[in-house]
Protein backbone atom coordinates (compact mmCIF):
# COMPACT_ATOMS: atom_id res chain seq x y z
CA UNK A 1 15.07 4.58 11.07
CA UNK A 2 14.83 2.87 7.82
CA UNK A 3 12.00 2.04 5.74
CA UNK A 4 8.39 2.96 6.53
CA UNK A 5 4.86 1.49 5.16
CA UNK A 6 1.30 1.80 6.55
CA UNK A 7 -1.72 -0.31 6.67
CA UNK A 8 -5.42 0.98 6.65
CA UNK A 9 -7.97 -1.40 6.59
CA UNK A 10 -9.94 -1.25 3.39
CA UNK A 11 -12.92 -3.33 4.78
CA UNK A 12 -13.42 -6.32 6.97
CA UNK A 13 -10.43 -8.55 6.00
CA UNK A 14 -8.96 -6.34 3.09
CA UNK A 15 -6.01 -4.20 4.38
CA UNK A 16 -4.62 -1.87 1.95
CA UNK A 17 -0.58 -1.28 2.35
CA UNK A 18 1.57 1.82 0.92
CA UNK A 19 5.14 2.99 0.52
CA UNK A 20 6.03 5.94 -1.18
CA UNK A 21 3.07 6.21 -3.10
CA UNK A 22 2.48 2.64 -4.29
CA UNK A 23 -0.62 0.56 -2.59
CA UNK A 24 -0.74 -3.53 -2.60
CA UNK A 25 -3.98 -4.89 -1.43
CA UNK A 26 -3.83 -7.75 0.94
CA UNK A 27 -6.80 -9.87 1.68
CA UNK A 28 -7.92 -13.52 2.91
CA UNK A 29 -8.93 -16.29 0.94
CA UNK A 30 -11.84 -16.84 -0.50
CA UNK A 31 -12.38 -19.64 1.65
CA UNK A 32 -11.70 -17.91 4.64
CA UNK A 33 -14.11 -15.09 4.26
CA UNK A 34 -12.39 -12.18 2.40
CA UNK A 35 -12.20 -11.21 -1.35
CA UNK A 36 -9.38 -13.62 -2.69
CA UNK A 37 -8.27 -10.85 -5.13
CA UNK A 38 -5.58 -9.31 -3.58
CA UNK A 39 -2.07 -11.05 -2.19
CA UNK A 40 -2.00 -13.02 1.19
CA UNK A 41 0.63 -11.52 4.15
CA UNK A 42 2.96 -14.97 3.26
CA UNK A 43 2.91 -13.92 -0.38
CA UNK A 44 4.32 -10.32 -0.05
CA UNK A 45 7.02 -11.84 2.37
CA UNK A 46 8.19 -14.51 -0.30
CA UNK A 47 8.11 -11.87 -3.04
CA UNK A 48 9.61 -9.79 -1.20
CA UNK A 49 12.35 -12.22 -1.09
CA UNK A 50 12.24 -12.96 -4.62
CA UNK A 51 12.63 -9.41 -5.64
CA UNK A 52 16.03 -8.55 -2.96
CA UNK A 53 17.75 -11.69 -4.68
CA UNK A 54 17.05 -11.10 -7.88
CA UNK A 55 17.34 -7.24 -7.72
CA UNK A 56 20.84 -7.79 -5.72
CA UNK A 57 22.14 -10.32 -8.06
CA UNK A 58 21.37 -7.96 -10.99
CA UNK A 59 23.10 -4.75 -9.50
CA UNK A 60 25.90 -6.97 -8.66
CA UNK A 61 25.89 -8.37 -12.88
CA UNK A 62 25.51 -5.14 -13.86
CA UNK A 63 28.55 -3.71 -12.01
CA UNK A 64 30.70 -6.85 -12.90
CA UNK A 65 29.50 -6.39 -16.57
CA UNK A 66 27.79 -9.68 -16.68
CA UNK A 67 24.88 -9.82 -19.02
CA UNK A 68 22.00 -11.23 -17.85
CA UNK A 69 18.79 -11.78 -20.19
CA UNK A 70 16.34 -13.45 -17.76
CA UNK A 71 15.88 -14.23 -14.27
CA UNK A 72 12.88 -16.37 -13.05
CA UNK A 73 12.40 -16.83 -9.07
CA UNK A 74 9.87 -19.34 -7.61
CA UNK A 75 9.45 -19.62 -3.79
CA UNK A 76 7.94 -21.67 -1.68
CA UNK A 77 7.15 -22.20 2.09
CA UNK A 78 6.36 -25.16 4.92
CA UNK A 79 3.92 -24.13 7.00
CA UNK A 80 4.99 -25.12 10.89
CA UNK A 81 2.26 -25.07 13.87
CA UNK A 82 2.45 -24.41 17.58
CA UNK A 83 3.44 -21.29 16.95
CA UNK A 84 2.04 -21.14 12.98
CA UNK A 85 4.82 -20.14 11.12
CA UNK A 86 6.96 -20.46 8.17
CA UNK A 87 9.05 -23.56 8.69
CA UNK A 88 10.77 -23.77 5.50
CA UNK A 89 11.31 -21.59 2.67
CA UNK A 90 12.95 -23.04 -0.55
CA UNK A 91 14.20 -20.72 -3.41
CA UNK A 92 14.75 -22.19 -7.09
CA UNK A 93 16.56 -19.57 -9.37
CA UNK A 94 16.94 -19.68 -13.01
CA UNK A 95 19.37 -17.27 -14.44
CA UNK A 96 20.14 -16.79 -18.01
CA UNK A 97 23.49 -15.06 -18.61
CA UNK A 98 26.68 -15.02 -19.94
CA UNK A 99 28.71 -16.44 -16.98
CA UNK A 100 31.57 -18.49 -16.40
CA UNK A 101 32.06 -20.93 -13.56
CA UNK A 102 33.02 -18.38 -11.42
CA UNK A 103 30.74 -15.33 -12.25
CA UNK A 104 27.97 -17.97 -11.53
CA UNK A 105 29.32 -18.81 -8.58
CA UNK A 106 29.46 -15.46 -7.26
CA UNK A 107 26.08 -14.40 -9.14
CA UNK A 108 24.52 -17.09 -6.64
CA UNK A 109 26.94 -16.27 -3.79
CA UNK A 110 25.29 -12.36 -4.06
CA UNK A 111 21.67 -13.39 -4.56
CA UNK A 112 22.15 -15.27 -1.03
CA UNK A 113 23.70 -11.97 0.68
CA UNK A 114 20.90 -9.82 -0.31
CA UNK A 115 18.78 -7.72 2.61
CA UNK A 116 15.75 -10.09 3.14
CA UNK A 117 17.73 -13.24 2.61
CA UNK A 118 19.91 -11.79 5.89
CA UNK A 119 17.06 -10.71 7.72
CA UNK A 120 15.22 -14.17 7.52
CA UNK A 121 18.32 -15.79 8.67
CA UNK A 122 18.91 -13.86 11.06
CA UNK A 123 15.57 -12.39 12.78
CA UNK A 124 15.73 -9.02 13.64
CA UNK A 125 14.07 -7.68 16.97
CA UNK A 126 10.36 -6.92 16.45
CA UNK A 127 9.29 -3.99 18.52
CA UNK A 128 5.38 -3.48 18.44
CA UNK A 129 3.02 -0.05 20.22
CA UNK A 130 -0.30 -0.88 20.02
CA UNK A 131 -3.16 1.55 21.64
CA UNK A 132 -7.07 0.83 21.50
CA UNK A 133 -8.40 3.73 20.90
């Protein structure tokens, strides 16, 4: 097995999540009844997308001896009903580098290929255990 995180519920609608050692809190809206401090599920899922292009790309720069002296993600969804889901997700990277033609090309070409990118085309089988206890 790969990765692991766990959930604990903090109170009511504020869930606290951790991986080795870190915590992220994750709450509703203000405007549907929880804190509004902490990130929202959908959030986490497009930073977490975000972060694997951007963190790809840059191992990739790094190895090809690109310099890179800024990268700015922003992401967006479309929110689909019947089932509610993410319909759309569109990505608009700014890189600042010292690239050619090509080493752009292939900087963008890498940032596509990274884990989450794959995993959201492709969707992965979703086993879940769940016990009332």
């Amino acid at each position: 097995m790969g990765m692991e995180i766990e959930l604990h519920q903090v109170e009511g609608r504020r869930f606290a999540i951790r991986a080795r050692g870190n915590e992220v809190i994750v709450d509703d809206t203000l405007e549907a009844g929880g804190p509004g401090d902490g990130f929202r599920p959908t959030e986490l899922l497009l930073g977490a997308l975000a972060a694997c292009m951007a963190g790809t790309m840059t191992n990739f720069a790094i190895d090809q001896e690109i310099a890179i002296d800024g990268i700015t993600v922003s992401v967006s969804d479309r929110v689909e009903k019947a089932p509610t889901r993410i319909g759309e997700i569109t990505v608009s990277m700014v890189v600042r580098a010292d690239a050619d033609e090509r080493q752009a090309a292939s900087l963008e070409r890498v940032a596509s290929a990274c884990k989450i990118h794959n995993t959201l085309r492709r969707s992965p089988e979703i086993d879940v255990a769940f016990e009332v206890t």
